[in-house]
N, C-alpha and C. Protein backbone atom coordinates (compact mmCIF):
# COMPACT_ATOMS: atom_id res chain seq x y z
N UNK A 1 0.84 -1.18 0.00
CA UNK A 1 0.00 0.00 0.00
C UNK A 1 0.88 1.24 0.00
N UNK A 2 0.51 2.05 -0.86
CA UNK A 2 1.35 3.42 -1.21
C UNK A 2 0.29 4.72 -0.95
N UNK A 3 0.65 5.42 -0.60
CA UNK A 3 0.15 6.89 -1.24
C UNK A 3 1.06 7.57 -1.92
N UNK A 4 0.83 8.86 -2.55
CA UNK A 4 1.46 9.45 -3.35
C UNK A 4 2.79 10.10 -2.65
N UNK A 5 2.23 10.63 -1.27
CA UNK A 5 3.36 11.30 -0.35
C UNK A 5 4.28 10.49 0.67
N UNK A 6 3.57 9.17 0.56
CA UNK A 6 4.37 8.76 1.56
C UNK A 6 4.78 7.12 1.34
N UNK A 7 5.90 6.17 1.34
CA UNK A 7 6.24 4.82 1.24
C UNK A 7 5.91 4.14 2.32
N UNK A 8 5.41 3.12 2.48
CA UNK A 8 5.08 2.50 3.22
C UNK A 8 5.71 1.10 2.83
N UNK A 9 6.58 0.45 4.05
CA UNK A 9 7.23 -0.57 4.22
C UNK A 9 6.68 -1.42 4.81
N UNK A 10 5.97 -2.59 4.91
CA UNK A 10 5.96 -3.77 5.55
C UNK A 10 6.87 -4.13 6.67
N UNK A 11 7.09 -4.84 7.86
CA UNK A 11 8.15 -5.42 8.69
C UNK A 11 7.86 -6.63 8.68
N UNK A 12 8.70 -7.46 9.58
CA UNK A 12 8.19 -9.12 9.96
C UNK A 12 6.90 -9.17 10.61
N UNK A 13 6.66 -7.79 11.38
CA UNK A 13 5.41 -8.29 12.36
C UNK A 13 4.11 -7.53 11.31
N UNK A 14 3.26 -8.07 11.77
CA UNK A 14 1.87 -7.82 10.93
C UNK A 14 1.56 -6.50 11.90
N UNK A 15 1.26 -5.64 10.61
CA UNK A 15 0.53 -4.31 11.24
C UNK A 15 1.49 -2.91 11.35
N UNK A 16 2.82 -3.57 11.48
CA UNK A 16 3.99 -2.94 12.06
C UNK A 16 4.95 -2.26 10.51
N UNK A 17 4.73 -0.80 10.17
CA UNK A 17 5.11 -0.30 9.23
C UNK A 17 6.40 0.82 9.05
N UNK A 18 7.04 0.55 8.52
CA UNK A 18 8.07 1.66 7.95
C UNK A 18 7.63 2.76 7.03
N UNK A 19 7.53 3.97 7.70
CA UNK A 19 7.24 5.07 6.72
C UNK A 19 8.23 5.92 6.30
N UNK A 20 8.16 6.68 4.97
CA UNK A 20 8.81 7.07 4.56
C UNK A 20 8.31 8.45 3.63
N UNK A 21 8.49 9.26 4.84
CA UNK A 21 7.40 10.99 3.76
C UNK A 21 8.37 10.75 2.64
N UNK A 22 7.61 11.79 2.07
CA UNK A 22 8.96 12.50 0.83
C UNK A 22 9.45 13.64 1.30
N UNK A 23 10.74 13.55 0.87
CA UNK A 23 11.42 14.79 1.38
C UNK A 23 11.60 15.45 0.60
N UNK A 24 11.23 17.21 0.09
CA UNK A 24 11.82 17.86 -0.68
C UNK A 24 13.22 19.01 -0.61
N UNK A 25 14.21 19.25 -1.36
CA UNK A 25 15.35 19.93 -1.00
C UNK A 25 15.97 20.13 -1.97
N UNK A 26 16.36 21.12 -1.46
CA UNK A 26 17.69 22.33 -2.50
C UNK A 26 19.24 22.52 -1.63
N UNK A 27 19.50 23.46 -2.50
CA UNK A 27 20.63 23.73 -1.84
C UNK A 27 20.61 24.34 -0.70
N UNK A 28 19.36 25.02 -0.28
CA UNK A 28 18.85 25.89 1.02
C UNK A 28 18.47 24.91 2.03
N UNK A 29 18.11 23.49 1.62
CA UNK A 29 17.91 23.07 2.77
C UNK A 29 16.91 21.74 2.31
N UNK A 30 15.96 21.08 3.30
CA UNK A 30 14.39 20.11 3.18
C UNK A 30 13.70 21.14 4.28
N UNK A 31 12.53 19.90 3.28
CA UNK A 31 11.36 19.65 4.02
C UNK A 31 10.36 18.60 3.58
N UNK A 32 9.65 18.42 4.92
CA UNK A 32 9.04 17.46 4.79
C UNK A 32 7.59 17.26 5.66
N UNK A 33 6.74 16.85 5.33
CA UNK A 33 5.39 17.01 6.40
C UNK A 33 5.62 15.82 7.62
N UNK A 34 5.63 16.08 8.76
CA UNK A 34 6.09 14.94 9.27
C UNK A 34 4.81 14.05 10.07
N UNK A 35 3.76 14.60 9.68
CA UNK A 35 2.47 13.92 9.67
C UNK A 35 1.63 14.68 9.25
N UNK A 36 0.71 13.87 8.29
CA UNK A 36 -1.04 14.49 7.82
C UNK A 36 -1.60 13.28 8.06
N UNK A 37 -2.73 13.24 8.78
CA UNK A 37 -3.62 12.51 9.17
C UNK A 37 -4.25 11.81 7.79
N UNK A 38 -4.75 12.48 6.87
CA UNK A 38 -5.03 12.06 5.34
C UNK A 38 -4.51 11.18 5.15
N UNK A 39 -2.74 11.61 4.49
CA UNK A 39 -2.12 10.71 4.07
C UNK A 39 -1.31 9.54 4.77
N UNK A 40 -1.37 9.76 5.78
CA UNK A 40 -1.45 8.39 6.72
C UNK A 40 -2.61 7.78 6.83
N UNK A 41 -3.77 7.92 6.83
CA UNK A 41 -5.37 6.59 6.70
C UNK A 41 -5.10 6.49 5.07
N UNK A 42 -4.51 7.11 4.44
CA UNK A 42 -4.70 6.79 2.89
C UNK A 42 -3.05 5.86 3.10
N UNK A 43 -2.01 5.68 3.10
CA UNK A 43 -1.10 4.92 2.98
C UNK A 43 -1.54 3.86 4.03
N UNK A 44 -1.90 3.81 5.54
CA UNK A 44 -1.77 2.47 6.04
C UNK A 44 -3.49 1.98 5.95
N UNK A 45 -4.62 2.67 5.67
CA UNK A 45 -5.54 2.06 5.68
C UNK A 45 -6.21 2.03 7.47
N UNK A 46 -5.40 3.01 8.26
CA UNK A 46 -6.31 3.16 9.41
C UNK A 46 -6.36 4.32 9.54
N UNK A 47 -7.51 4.62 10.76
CA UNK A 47 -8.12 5.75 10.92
C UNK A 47 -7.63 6.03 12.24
N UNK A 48 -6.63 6.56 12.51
CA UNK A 48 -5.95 6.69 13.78
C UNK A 48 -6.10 8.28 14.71
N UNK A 49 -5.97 8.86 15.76
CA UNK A 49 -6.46 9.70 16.26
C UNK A 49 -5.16 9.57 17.59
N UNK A 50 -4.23 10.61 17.08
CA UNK A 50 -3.22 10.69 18.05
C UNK A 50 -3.54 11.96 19.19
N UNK A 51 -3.47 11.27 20.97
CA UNK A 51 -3.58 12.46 21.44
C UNK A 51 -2.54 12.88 22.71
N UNK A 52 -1.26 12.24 21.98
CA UNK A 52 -0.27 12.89 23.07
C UNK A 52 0.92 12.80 22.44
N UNK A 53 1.55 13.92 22.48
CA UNK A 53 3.79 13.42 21.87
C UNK A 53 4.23 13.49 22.84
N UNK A 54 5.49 12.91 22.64
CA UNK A 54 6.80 12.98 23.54
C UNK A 54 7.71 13.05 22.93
N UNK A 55 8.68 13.72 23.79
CA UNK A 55 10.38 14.02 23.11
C UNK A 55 11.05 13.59 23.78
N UNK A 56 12.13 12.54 23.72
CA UNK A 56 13.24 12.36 24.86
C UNK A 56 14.31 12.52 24.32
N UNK A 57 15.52 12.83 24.85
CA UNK A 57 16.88 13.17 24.64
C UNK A 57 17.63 11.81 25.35
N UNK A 58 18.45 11.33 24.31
CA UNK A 58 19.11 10.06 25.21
C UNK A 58 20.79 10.08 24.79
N UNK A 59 21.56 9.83 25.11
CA UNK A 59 22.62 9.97 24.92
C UNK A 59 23.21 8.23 24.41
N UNK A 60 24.48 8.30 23.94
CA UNK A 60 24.47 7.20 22.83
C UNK A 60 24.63 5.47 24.05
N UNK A 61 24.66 4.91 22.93
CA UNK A 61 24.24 3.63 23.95
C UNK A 61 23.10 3.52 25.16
N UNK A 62 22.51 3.88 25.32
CA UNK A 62 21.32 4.37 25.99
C UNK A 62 20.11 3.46 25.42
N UNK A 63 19.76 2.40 26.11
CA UNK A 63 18.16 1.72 25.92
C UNK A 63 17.02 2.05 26.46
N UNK A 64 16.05 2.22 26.05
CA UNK A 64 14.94 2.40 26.30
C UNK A 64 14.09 1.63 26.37
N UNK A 65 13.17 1.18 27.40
CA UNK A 65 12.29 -0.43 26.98
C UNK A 65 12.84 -1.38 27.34
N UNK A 66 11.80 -2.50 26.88
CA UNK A 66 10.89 -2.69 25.82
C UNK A 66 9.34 -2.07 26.63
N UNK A 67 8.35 -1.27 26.44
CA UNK A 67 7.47 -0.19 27.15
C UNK A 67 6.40 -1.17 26.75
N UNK A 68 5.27 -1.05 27.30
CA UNK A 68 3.98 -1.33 26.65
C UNK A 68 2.73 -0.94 27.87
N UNK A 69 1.70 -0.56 27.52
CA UNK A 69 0.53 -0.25 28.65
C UNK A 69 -0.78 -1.31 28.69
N UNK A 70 -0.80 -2.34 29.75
CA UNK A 70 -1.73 -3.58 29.38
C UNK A 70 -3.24 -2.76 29.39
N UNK A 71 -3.07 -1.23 30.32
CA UNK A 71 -4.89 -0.64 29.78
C UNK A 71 -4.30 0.73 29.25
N UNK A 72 -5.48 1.22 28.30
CA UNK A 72 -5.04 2.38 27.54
C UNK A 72 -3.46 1.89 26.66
N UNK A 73 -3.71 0.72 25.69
CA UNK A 73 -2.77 0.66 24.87
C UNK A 73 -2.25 1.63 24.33
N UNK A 74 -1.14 1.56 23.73
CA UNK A 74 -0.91 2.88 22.80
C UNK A 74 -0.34 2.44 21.70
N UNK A 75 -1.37 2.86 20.57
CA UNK A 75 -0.22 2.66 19.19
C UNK A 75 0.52 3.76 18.83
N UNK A 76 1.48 3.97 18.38
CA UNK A 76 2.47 4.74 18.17
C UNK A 76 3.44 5.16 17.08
N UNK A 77 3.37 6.12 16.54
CA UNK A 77 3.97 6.77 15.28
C UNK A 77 5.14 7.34 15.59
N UNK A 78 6.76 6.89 16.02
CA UNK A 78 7.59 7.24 16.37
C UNK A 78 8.71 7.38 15.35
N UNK A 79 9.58 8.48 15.43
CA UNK A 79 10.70 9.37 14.81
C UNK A 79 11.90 9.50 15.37
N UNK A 80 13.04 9.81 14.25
CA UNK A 80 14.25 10.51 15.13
C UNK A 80 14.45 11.95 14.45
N UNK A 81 14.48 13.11 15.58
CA UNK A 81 14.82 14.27 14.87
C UNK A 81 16.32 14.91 14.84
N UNK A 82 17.03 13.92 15.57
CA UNK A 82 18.71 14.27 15.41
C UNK A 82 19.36 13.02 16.11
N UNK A 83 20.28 12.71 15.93
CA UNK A 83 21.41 11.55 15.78
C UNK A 83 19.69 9.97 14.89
N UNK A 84 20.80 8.98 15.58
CA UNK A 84 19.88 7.72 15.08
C UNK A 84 19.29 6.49 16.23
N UNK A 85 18.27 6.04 15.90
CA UNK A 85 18.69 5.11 16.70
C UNK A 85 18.07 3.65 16.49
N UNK A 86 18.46 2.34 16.83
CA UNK A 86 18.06 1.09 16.25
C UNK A 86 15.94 1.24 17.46
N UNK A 87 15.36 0.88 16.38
CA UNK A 87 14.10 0.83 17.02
C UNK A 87 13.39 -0.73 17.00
N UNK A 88 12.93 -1.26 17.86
CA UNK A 88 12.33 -2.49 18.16
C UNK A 88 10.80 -2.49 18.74
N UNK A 89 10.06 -3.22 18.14
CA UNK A 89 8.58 -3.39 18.45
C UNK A 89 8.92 -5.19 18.51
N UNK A 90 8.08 -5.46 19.81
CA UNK A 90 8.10 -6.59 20.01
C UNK A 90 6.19 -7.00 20.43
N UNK A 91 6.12 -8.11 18.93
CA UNK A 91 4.89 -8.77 19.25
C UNK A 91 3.83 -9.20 20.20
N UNK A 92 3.27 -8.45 20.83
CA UNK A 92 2.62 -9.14 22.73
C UNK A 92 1.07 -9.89 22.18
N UNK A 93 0.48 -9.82 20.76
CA UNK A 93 -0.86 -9.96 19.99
C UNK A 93 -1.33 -11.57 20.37
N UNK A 94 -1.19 -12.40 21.32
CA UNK A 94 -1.39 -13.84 20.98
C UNK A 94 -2.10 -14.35 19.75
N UNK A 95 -3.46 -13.49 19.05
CA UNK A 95 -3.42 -13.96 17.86
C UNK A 95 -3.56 -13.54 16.86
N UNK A 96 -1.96 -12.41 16.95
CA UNK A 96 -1.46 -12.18 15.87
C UNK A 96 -0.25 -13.49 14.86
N UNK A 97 -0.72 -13.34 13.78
CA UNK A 97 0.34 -14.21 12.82
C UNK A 97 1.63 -14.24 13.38
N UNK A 98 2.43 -13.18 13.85
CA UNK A 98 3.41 -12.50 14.12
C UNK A 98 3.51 -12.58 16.18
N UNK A 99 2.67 -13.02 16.74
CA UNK A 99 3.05 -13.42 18.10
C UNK A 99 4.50 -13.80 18.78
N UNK A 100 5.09 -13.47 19.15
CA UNK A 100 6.47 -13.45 19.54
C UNK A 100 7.37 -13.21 19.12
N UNK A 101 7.35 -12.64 17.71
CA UNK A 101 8.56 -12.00 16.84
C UNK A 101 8.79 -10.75 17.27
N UNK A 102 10.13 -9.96 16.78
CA UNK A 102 10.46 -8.60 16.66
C UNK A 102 10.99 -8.22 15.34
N UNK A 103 10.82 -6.97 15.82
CA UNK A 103 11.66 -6.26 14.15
C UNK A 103 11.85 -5.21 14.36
N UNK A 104 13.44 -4.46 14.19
CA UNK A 104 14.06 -3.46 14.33
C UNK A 104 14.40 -2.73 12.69
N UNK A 105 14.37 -1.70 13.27
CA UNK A 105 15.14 -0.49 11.93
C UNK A 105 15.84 0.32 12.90
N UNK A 106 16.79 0.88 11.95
CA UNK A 106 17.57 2.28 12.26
C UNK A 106 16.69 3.62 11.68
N UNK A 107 16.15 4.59 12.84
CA UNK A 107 15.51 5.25 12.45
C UNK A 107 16.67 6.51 12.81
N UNK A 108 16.44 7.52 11.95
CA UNK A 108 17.36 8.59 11.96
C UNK A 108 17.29 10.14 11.36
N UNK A 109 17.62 11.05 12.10
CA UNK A 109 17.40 12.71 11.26
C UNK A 109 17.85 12.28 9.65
N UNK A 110 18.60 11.82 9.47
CA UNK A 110 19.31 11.85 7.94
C UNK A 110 18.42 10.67 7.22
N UNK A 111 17.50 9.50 7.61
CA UNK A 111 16.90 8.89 6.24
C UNK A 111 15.44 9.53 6.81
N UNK A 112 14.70 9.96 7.47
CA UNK A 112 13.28 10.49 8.11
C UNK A 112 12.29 9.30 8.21
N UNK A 113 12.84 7.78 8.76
CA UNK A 113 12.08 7.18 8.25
C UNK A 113 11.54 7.16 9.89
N UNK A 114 9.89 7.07 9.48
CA UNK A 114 9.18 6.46 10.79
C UNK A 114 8.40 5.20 11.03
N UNK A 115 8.23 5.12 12.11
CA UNK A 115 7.74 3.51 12.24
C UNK A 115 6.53 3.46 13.43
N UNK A 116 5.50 2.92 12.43
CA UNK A 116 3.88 3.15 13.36
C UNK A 116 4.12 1.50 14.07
N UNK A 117 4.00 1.28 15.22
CA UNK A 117 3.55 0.26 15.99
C UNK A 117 2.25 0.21 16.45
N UNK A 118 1.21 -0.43 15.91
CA UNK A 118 0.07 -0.70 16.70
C UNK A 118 0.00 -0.55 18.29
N UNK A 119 -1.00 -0.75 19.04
CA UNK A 119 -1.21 -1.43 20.22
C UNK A 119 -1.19 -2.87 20.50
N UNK A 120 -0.66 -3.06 21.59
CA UNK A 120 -0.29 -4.97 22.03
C UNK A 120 0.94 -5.19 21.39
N UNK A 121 1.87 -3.85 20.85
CA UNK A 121 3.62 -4.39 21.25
C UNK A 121 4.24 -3.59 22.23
N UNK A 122 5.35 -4.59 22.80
CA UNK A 122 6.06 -3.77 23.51
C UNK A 122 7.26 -2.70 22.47
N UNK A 123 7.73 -1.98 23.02
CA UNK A 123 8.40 -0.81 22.19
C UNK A 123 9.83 -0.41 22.53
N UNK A 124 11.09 -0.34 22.28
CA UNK A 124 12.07 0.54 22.89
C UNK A 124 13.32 0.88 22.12
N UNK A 125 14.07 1.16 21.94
CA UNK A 125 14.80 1.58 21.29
C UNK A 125 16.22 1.83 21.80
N UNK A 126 17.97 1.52 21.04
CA UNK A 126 19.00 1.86 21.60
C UNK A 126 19.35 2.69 20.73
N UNK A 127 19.94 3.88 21.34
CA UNK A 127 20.43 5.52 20.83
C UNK A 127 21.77 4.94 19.99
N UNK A 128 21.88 5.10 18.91
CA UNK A 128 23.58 4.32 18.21
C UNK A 128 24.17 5.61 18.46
N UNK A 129 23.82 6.97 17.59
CA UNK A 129 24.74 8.24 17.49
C UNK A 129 25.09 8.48 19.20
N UNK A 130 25.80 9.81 19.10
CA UNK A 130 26.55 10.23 20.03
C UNK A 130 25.33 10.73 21.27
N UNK A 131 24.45 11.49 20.71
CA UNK A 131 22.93 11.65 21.70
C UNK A 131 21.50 11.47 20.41
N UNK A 132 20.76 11.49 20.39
CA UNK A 132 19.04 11.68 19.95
C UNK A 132 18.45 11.91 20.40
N UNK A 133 17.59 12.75 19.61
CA UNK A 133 16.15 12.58 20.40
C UNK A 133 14.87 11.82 19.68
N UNK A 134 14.34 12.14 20.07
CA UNK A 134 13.37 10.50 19.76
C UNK A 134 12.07 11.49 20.13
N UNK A 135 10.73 11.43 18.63
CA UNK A 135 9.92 12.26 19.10
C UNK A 135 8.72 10.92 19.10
N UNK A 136 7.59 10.74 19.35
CA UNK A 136 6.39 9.70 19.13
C UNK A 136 4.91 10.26 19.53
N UNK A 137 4.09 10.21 18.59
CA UNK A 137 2.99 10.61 18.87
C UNK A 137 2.46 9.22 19.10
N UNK A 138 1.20 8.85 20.30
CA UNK A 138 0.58 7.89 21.20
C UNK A 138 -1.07 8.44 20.50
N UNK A 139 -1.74 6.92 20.76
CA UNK A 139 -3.46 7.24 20.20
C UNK A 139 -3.67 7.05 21.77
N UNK A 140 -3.05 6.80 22.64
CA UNK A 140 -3.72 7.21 24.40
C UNK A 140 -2.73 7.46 25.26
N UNK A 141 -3.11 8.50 26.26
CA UNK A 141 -2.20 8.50 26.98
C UNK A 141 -1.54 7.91 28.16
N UNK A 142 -0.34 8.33 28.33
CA UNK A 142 0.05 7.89 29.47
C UNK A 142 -0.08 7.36 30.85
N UNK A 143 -0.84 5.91 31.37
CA UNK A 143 -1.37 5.43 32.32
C UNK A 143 0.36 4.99 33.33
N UNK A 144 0.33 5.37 33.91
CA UNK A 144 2.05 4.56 34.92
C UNK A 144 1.36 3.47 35.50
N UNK A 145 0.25 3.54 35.70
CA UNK A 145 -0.38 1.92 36.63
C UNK A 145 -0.34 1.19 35.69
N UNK A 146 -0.36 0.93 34.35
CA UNK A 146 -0.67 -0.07 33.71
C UNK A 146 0.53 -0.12 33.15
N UNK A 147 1.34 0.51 33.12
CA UNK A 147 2.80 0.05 32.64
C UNK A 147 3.58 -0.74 32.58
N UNK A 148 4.24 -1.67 31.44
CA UNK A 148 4.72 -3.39 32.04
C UNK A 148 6.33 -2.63 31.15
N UNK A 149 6.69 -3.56 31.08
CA UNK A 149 8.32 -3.64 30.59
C UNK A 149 8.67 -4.67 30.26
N UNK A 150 9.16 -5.69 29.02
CA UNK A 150 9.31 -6.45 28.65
C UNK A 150 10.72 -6.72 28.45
N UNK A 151 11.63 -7.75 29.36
CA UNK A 151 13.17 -7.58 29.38
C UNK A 151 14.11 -7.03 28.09
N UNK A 152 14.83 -6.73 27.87
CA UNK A 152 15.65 -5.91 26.70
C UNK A 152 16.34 -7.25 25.99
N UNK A 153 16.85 -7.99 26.79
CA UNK A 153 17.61 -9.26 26.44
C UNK A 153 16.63 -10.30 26.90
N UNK A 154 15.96 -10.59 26.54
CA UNK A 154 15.08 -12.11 27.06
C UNK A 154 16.00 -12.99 25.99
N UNK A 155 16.12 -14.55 26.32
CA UNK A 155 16.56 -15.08 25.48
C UNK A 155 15.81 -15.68 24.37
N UNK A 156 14.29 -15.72 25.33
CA UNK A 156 13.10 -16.19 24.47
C UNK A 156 13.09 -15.41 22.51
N UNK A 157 12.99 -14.07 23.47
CA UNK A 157 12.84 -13.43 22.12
C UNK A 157 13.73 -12.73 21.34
N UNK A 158 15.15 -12.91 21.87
CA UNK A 158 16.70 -12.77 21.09
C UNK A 158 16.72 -11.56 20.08
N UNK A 159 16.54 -10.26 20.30
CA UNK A 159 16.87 -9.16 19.77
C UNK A 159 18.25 -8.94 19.74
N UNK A 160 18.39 -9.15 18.43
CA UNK A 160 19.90 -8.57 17.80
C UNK A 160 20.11 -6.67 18.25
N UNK A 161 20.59 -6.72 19.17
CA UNK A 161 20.84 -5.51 19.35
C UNK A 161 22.04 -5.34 18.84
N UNK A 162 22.51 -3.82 18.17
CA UNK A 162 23.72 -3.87 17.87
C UNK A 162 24.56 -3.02 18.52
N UNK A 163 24.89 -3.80 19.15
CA UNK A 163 25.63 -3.19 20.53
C UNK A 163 27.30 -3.61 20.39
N UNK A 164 28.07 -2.70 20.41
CA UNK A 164 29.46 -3.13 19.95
C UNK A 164 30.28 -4.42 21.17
N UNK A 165 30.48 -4.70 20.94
CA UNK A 165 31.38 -6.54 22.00
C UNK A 165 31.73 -5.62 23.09
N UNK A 166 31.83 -5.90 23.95
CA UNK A 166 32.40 -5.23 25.39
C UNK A 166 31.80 -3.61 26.05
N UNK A 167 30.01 -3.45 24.79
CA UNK A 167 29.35 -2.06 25.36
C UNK A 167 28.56 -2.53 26.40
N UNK A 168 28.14 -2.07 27.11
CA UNK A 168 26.73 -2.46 27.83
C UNK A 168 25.72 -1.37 27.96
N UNK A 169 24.65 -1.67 27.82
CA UNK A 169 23.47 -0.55 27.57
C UNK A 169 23.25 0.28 28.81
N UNK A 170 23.06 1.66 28.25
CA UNK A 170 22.74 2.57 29.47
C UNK A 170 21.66 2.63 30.11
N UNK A 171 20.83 1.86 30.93
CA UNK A 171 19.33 1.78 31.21
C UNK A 171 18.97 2.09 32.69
N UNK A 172 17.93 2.49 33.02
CA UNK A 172 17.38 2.54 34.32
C UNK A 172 17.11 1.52 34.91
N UNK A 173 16.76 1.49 36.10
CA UNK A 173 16.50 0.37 37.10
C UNK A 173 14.67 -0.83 36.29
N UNK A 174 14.06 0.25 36.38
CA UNK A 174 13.12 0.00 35.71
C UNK A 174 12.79 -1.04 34.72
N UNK A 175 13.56 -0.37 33.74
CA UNK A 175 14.22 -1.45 32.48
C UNK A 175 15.18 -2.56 32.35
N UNK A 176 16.05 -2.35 33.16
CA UNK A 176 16.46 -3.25 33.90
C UNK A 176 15.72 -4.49 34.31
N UNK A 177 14.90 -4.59 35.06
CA UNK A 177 14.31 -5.18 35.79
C UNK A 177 13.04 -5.71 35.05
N UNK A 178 13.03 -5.65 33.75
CA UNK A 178 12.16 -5.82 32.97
C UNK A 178 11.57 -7.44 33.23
N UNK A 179 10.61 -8.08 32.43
CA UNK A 179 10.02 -9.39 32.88
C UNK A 179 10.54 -10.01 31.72
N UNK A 180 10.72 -11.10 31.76
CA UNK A 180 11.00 -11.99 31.21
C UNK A 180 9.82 -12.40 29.95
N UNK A 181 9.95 -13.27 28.99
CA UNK A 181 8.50 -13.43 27.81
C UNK A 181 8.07 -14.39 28.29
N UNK A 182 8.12 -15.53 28.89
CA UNK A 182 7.17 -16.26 30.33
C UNK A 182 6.43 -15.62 30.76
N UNK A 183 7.18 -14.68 31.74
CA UNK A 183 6.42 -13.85 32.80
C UNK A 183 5.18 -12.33 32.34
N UNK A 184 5.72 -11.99 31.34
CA UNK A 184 5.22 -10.86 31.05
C UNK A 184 3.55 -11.10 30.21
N UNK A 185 2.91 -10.27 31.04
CA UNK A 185 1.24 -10.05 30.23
C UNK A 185 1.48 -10.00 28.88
N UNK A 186 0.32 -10.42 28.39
CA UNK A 186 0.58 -10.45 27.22
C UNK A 186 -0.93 -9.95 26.79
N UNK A 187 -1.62 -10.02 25.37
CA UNK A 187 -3.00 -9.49 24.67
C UNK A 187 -3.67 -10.44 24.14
């Protein structure tokens, strides 16, 4: 599925898309729309209704996740607006086709590509450049009671992180402490 303004990529997981505006530019510079509601229900075929962003600043090697909210899901249209960073949606759908898989991209200021995750994955991302920021518009907001965390390294679900031999990820306690794919709620 295409629209005129925008590419739309398929991933391994069902539902889970790579977008790609068009960018226009000269020697003065780009631009680019970095969402129209239009041409997003016309490229993915849903009717989505975002009502919260966030911006975080993370510095490099820095993980985030894996996030997910078991009430007030959130699907999510997430970006990088400076450095890059590897992004992961992990399957929580039991009957989705795609139930326990993941799939990462490098999202980054320099290719503009974004990546919509439904609701019922977990979500997180490692900063590769030197810092990023990381912007995401949510279709609900922010509940902290319903908040789960899905381990970063489970072995179950073996995310190739690309993490250089002898780095270790910069994470909070939180994330850290994430659940295991046994343990963790699932949809």
């Amino acid at each position: 599925m295409n629209s005129s303004k925008l590419q739309l990529t398929p991933t391994e997981i069902h539902d889970v898309f790579v977008i790609e505006p068009k960018v226009f530019g000269d020697e003065r510079g780009w631009f680019t729309e970095s969402f129209n509601a239009i041409d997003f229900a016309d490229a993915t075929g849903l009717d989505v209704k975002f009502v919260q962003d966030n911006h975080s600043f993370s510095r490099q090697w820095t993980l985030r996740g894996l996030h997910y909210q078991l009430e007030q899901t959130q699907g999510k249209l997430v970006r990088v607006v400076s450095g890059s960073v590897f992004d992961v949606a992990v399957d929580l759908r039991q009957t989705s086709p795609s139930y326990g898989r993941w799939t990462g991209v490098e999202l980054s200021a320099q290719n503009h590509k974004q990546m919509w995750i439904p609701p019922g994955l977990a979500h997180g991302f490692l900063v590769l450049s030197e810092t990023a920021e990381f912007l995401y518009k949510t279709t609900d907001y922010y509940l902290p009671k319903s908040e789960a965390c899905l381990l970063w390294n489970d072995l179950t679900v073996d995310i190739k992180w690309p993490l250089p031999v002898g780095i270790s990820p910069n994470m909070n306690a939180k994330d850290t402490a994430g659940l295991s794919w046994d343990a963790a709620l699932k949809f």
